[in-house]
N, C-alpha and C. Protein backbone atom coordinates (compact mmCIF):
# COMPACT_ATOMS: atom_id res chain seq x y z
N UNK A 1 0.83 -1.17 0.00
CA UNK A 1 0.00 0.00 0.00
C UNK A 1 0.88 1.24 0.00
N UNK A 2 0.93 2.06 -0.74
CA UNK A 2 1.22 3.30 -0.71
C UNK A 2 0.51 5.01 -0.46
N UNK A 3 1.02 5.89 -0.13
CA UNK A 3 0.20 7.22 0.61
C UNK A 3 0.80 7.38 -0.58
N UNK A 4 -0.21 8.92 -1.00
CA UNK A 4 -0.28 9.83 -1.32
C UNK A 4 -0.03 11.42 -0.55
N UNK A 5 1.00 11.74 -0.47
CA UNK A 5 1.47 12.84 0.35
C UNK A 5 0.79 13.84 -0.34
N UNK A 6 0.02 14.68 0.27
CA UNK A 6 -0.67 16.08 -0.42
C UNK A 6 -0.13 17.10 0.38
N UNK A 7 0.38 18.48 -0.43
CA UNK A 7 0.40 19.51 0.52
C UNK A 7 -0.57 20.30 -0.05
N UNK A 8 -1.13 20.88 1.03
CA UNK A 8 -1.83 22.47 0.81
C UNK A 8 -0.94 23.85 0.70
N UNK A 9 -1.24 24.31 -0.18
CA UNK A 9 -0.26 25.71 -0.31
C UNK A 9 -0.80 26.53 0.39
N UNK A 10 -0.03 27.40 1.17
CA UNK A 10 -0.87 28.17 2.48
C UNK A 10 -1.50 29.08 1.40
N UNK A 11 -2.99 30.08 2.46
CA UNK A 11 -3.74 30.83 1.38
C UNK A 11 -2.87 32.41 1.57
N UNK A 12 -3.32 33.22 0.32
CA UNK A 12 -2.41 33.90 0.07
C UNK A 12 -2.39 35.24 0.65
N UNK A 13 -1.19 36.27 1.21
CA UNK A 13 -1.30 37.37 1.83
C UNK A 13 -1.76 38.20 1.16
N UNK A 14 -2.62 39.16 1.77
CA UNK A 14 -3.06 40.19 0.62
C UNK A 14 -2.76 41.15 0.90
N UNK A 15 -2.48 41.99 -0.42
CA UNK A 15 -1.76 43.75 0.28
C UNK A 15 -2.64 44.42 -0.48
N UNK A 16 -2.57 45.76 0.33
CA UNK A 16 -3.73 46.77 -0.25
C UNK A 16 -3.11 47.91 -0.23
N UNK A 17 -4.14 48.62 -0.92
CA UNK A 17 -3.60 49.73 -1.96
C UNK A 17 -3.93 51.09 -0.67
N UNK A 18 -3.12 51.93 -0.16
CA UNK A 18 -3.74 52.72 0.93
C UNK A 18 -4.66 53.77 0.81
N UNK A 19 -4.76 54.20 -0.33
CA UNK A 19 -5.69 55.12 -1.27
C UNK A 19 -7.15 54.66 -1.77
N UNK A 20 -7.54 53.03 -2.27
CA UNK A 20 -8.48 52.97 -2.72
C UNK A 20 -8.85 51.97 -2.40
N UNK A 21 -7.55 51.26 -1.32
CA UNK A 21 -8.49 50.27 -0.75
C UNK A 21 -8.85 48.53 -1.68
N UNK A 22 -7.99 48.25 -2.82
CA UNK A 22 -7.80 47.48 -3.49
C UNK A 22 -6.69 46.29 -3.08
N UNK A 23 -7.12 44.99 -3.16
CA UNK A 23 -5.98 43.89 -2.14
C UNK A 23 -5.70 43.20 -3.78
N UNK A 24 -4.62 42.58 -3.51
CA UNK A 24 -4.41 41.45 -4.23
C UNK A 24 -3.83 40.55 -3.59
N UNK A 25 -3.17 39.36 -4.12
CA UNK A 25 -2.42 38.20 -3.32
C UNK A 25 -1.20 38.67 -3.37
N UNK A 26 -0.84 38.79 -2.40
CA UNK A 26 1.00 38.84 -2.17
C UNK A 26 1.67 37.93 -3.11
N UNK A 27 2.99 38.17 -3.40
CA UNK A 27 3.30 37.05 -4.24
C UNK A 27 4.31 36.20 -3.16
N UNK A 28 4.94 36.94 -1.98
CA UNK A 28 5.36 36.11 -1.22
C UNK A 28 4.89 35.97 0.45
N UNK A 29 5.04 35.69 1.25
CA UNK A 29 4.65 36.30 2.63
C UNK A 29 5.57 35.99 3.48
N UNK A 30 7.19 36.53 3.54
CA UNK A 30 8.04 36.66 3.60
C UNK A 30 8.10 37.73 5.04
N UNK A 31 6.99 38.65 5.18
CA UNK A 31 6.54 39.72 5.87
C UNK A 31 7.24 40.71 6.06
N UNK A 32 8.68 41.09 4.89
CA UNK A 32 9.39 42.13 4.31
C UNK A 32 7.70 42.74 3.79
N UNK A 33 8.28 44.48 3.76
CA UNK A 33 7.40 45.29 3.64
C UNK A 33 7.63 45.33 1.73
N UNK A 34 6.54 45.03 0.75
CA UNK A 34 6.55 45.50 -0.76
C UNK A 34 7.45 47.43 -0.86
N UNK A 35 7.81 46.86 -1.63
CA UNK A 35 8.74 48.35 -2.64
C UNK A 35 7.97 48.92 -3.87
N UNK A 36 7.63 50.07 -3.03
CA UNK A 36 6.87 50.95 -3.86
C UNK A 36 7.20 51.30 -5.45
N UNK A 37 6.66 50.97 -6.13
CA UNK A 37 7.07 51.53 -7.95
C UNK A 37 8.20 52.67 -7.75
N UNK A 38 7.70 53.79 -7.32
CA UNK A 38 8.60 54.98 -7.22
C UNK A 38 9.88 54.76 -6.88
N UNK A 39 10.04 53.44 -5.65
CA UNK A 39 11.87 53.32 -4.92
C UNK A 39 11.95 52.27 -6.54
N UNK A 40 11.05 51.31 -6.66
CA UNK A 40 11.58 50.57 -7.86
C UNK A 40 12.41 51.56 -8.80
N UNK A 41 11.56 51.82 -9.30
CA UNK A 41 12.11 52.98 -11.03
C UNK A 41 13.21 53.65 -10.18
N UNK A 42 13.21 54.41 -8.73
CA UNK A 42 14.35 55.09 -9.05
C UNK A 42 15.51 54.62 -8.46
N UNK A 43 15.31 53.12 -7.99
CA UNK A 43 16.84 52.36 -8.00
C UNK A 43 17.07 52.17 -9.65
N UNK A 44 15.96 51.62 -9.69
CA UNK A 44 16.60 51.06 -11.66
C UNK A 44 17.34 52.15 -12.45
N UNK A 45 16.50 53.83 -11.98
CA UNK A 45 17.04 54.47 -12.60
C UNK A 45 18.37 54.80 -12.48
N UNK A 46 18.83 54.57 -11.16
CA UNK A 46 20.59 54.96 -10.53
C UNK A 46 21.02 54.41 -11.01
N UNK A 47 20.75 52.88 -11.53
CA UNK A 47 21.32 52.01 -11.58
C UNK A 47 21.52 51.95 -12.59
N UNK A 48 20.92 52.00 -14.39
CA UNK A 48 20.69 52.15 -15.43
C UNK A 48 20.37 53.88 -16.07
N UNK A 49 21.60 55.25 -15.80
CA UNK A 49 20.75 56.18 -16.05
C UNK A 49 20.75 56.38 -17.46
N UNK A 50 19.69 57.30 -17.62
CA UNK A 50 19.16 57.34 -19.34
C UNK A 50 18.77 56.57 -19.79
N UNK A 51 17.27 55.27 -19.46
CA UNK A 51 17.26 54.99 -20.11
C UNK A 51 15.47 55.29 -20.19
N UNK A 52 15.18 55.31 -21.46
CA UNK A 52 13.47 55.68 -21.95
C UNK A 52 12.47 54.80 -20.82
N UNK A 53 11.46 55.69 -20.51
CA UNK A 53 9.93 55.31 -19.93
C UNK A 53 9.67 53.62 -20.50
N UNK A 54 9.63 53.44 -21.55
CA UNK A 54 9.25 52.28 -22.15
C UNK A 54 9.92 50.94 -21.69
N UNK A 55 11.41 51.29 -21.78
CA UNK A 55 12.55 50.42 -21.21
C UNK A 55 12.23 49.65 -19.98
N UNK A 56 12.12 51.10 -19.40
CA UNK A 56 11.92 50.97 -17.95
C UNK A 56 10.80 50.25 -17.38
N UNK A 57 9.91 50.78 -18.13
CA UNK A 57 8.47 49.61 -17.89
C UNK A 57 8.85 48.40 -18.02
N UNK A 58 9.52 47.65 -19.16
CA UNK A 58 9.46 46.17 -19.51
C UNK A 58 10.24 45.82 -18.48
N UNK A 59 10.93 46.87 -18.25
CA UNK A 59 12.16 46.11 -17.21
C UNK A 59 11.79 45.75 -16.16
N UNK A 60 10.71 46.48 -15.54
CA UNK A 60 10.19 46.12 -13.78
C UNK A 60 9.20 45.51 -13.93
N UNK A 61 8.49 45.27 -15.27
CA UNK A 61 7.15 44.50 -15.36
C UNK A 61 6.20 45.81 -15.29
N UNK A 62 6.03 46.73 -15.47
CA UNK A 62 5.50 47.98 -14.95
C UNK A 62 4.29 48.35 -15.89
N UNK A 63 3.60 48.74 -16.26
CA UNK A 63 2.75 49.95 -17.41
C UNK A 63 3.70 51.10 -17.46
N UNK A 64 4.24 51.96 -18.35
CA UNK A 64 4.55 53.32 -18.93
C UNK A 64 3.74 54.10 -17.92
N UNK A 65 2.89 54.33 -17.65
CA UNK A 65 1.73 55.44 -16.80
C UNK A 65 2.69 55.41 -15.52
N UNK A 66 2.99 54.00 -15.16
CA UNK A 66 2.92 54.32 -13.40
C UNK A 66 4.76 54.50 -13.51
N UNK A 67 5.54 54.19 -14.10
CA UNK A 67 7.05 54.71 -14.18
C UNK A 67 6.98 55.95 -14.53
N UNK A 68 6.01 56.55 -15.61
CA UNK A 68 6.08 58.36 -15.50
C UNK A 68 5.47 58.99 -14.10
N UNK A 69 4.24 58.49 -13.90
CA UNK A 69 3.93 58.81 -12.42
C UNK A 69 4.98 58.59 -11.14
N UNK A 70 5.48 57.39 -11.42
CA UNK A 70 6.83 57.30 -10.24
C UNK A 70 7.83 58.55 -10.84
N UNK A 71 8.32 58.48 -12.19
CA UNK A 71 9.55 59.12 -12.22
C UNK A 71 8.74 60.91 -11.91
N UNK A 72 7.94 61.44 -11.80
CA UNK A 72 7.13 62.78 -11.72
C UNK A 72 6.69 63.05 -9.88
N UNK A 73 6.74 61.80 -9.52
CA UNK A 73 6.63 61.68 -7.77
C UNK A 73 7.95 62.35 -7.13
N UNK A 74 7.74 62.76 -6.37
CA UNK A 74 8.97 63.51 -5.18
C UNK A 74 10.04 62.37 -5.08
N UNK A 75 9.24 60.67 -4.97
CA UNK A 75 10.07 60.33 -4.23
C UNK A 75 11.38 59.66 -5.13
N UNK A 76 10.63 59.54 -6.17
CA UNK A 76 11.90 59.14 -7.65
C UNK A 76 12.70 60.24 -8.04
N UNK A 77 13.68 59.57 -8.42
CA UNK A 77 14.28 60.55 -9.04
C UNK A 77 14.22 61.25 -10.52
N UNK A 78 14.59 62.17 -10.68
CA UNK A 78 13.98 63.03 -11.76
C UNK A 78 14.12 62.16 -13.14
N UNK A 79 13.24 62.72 -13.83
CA UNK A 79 12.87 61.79 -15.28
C UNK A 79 14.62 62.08 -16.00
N UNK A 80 14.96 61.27 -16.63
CA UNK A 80 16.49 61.92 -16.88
C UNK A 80 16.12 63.27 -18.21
N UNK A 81 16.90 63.92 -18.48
CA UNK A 81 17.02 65.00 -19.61
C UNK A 81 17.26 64.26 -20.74
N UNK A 82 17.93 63.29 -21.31
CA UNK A 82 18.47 62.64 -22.16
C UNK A 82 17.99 61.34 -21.69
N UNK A 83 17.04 60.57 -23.43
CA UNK A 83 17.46 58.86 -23.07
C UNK A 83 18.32 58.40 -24.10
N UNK A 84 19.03 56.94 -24.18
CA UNK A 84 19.13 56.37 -25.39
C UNK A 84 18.19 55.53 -25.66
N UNK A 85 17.63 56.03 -26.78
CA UNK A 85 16.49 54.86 -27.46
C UNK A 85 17.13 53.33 -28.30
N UNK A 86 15.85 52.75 -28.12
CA UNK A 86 16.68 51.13 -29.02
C UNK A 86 17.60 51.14 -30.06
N UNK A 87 17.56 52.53 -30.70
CA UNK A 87 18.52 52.24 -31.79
C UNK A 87 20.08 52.67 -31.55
N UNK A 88 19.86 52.85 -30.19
CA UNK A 88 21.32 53.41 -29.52
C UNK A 88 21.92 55.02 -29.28
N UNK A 89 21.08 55.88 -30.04
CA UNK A 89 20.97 57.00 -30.54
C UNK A 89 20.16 58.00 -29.03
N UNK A 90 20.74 59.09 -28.49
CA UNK A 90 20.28 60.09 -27.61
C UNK A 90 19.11 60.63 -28.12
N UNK A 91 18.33 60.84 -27.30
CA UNK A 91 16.83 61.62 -27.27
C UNK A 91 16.58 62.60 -26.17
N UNK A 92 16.40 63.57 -26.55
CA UNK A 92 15.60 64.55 -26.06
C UNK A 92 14.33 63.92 -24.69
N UNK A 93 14.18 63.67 -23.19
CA UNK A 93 13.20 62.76 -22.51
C UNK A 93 12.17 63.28 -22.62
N UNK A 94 11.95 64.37 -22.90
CA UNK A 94 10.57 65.44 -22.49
C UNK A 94 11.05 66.23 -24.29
N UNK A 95 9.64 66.09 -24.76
CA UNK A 95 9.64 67.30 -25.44
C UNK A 95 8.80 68.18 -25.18
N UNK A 96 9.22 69.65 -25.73
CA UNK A 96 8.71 70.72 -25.13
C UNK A 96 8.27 71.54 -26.44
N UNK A 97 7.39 72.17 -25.99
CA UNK A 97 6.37 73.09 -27.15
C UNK A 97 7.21 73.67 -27.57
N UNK A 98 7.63 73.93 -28.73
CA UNK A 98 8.05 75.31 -29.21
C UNK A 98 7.82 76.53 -29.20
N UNK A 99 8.37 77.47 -29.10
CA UNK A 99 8.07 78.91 -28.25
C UNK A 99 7.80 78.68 -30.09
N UNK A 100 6.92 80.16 -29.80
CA UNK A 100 6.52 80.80 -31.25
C UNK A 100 7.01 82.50 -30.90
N UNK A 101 7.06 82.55 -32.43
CA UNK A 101 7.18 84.27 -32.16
C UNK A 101 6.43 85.34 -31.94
N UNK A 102 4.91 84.61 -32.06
CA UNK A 102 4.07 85.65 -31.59
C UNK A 102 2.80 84.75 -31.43
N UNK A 103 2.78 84.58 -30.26
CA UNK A 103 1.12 83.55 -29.69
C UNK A 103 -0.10 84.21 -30.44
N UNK A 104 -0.32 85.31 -30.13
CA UNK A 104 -1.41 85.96 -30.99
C UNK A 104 -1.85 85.26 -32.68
N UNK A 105 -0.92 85.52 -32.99
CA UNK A 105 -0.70 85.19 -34.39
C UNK A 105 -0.92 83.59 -34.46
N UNK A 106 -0.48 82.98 -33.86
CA UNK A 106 -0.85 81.32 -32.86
C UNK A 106 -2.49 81.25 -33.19
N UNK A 107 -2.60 81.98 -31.91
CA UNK A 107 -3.91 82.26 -31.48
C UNK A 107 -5.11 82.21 -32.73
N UNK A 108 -4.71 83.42 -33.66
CA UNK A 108 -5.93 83.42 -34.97
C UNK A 108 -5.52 82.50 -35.41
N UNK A 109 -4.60 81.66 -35.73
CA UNK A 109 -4.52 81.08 -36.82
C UNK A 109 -5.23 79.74 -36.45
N UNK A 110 -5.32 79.41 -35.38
CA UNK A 110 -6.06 78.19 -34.65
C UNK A 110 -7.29 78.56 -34.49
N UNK A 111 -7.57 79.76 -34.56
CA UNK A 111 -9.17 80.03 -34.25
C UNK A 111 -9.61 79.94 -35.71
N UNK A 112 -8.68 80.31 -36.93
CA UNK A 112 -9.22 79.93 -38.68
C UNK A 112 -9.38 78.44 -38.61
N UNK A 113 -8.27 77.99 -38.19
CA UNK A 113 -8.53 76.32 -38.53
C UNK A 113 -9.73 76.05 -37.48
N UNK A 114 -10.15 76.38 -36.20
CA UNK A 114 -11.31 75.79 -36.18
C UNK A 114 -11.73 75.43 -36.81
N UNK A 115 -13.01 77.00 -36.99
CA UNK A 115 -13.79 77.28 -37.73
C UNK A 115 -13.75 76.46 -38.85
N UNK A 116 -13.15 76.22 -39.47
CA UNK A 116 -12.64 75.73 -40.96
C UNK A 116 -13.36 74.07 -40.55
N UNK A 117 -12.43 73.75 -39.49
CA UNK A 117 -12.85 72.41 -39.40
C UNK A 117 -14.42 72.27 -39.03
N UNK A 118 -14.69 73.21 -37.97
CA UNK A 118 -16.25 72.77 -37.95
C UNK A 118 -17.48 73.23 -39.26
N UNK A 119 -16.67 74.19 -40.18
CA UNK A 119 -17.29 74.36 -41.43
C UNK A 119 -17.47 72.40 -41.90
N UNK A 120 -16.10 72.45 -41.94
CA UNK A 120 -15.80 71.06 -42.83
C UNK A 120 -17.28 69.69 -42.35
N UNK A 121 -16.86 69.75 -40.72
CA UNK A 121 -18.11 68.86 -39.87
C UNK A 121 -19.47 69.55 -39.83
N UNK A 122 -19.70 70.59 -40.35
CA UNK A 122 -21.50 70.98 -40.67
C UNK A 122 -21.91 70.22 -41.85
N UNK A 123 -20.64 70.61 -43.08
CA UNK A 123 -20.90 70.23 -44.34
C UNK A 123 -21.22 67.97 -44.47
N UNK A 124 -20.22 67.37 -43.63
CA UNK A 124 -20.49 66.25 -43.25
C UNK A 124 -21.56 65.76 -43.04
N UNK A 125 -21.88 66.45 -41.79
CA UNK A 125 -23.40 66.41 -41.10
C UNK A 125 -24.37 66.72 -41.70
N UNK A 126 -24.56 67.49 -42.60
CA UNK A 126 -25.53 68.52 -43.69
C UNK A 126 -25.66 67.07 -44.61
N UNK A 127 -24.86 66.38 -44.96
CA UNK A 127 -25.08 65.12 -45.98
C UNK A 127 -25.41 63.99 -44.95
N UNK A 128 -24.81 63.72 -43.80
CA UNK A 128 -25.51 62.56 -43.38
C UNK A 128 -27.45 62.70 -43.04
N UNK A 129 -27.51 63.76 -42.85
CA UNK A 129 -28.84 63.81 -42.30
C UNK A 129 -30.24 63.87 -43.37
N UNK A 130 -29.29 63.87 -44.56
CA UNK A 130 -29.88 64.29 -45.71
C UNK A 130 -30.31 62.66 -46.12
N UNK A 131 -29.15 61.95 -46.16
CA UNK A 131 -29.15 60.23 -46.49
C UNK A 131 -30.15 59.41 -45.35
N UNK A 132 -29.64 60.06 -43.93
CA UNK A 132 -30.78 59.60 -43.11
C UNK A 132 -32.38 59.67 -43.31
N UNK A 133 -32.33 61.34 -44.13
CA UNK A 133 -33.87 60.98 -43.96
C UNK A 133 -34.49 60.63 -45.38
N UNK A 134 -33.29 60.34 -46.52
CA UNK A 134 -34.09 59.91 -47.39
C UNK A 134 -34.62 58.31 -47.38
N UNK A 135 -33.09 57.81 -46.26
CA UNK A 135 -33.76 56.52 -45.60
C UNK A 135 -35.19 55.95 -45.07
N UNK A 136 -34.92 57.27 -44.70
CA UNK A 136 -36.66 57.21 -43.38
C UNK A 136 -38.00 56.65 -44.63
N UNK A 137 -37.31 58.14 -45.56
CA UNK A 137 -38.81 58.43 -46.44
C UNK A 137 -38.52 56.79 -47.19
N UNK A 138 -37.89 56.07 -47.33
CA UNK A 138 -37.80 55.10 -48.35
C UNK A 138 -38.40 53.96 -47.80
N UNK A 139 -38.53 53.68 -46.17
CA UNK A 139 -38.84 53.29 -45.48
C UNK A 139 -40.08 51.54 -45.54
N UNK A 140 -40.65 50.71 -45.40
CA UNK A 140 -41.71 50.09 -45.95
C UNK A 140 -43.11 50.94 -45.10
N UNK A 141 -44.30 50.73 -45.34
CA UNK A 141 -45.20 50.88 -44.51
C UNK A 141 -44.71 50.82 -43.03
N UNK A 142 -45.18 51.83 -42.34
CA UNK A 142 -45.10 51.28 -40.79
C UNK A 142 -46.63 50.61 -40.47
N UNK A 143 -46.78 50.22 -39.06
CA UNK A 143 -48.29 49.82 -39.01
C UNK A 143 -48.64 50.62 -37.93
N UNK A 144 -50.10 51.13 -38.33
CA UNK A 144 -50.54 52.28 -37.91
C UNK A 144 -50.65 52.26 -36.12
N UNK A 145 -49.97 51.12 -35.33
CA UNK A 145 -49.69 51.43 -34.57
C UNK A 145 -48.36 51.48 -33.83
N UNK A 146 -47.40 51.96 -35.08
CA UNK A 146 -46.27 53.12 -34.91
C UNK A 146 -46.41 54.27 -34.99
N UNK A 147 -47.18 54.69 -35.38
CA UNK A 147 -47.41 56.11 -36.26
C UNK A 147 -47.97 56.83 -35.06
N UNK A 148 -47.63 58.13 -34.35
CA UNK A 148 -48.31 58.78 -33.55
C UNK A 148 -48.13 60.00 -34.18
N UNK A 149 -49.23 61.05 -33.22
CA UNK A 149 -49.27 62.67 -33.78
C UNK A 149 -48.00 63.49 -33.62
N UNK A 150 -47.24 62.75 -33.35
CA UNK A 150 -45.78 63.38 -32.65
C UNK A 150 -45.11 63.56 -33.85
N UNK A 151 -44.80 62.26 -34.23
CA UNK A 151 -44.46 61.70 -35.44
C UNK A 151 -44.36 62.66 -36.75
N UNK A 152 -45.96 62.66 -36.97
CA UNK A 152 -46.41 63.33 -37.97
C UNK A 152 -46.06 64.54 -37.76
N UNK A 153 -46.46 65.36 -36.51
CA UNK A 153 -45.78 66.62 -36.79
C UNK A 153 -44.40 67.17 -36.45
N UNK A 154 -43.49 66.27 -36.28
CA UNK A 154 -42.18 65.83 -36.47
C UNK A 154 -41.37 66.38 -38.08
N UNK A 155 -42.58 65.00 -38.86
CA UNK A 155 -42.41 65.32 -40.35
C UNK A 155 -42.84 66.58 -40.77
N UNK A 156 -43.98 67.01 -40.72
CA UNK A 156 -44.00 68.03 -41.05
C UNK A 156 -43.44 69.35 -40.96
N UNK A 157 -42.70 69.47 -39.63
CA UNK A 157 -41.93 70.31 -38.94
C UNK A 157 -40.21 70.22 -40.12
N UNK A 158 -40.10 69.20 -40.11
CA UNK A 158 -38.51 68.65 -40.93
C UNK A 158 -39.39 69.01 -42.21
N UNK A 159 -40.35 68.63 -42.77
CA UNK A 159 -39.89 68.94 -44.16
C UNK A 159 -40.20 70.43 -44.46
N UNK A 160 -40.56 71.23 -43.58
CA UNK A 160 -40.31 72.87 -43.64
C UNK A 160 -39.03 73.40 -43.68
N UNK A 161 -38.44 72.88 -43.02
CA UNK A 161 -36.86 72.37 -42.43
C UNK A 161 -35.90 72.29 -43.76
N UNK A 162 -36.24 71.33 -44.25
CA UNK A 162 -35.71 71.28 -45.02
C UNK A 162 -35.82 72.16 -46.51
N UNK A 163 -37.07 72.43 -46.92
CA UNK A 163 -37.80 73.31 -47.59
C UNK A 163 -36.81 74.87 -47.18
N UNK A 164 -36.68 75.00 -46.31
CA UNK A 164 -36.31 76.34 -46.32
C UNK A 164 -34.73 75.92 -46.54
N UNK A 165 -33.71 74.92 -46.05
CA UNK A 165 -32.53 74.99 -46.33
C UNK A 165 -32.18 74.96 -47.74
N UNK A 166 -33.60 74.16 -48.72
CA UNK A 166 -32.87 74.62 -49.96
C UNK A 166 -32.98 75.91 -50.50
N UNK A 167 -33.93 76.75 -50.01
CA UNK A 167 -34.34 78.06 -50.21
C UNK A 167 -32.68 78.93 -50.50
N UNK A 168 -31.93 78.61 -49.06
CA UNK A 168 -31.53 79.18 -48.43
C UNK A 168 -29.88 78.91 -49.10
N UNK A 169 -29.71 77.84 -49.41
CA UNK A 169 -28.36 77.57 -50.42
C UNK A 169 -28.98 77.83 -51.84
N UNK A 170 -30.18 78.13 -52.11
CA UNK A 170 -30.64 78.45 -53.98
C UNK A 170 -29.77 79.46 -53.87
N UNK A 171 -29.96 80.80 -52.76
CA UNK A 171 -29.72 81.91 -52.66
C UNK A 171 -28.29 82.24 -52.45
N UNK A 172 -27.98 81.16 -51.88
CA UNK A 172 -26.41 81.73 -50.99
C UNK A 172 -25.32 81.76 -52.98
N UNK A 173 -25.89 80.56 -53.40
CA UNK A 173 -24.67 80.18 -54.57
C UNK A 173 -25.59 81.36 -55.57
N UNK A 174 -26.73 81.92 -56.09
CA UNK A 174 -27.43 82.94 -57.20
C UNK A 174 -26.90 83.80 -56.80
N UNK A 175 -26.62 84.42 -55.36
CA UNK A 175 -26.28 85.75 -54.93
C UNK A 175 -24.78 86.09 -54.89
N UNK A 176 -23.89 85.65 -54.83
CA UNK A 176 -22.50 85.58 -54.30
C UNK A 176 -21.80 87.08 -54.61
């Protein structure tokens, strides 16, 4: 006759997050205190300096978010000025806006391109709504208990609506 020796793996420590109150399983229970992301990244960073956000993530197992949040925390050390990227080549760590020579001038010229663009998204919209409702009108029978007075004067309301927008571009392109 022979046993079967079974162990149970003890159940697992959980640590929580002091802010929101979120546990997970410890990975050891050793009852050394966990090392915060921030001391992580900024030993790695002493240890490895210059090297890119990205790096640095794969390296600790990390997300990008929480190594910029560590390296932007008091308690890390500063994001470096310079990385080398994969291709071996120095980078700039932070880029920074370019000063302009005159914001104003900035200023209108972003307030033309709005405009411009939301010209561009009326004109869009001006055709989808047009296809929508020739959809509607193309429509099969509804059965007359879809049809309410709402409805109807819905339609009638839109096709005034519309009645006057062609009025209103006959004129804009005859007149110019």
């Amino acid at each position: 006759m022979t046993a079967k020796i079974v162990s149970f793996r003890k159940p697992a420590l959980e640590i929580g997050c002091t802010a929101c109150g979120a546990t997970v399983d410890a990975a050891c229970d050793c009852g050394a205190p966990y090392m915060p992301a921030d001391q992580r990244v900024a030993e790695f960073d002493a240890a490895n300096p210059g090297r890119p956000t990205r790096e640095v993530a794969a390296a600790l197992g990390m997300n990008r978010g929480t190594v910029s949040r560590a390296r932007n925390s008091g308690a890390a050390s500063a994001a470096p000025e310079r990385v080398i990227g994969a291709d071996g080549k120095s980078y700039a760590a932070i880029r920074t806006r370019r000063a302009s020579v005159d914001d104003d001038d900035d200023d209108q010229t972003a307030d033309a391109e709005h405009v411009e663009g939301l010209r561009i998204i009326a004109a869009r919209g001006f055709f989808n709504r047009v296809r929508e409702a020739k959809e509607i009108a193309t429509l099969g029978p509804l059965l007359p208990s879809d049809v309410t007075d709402e409805m109807i004067k819905a339609a009638e309301s839109a096709a005034a609506a519309w009645s006057t927008v062609a009025h209103n571009l006959r004129r804009m392109i005859t007149h110019v």
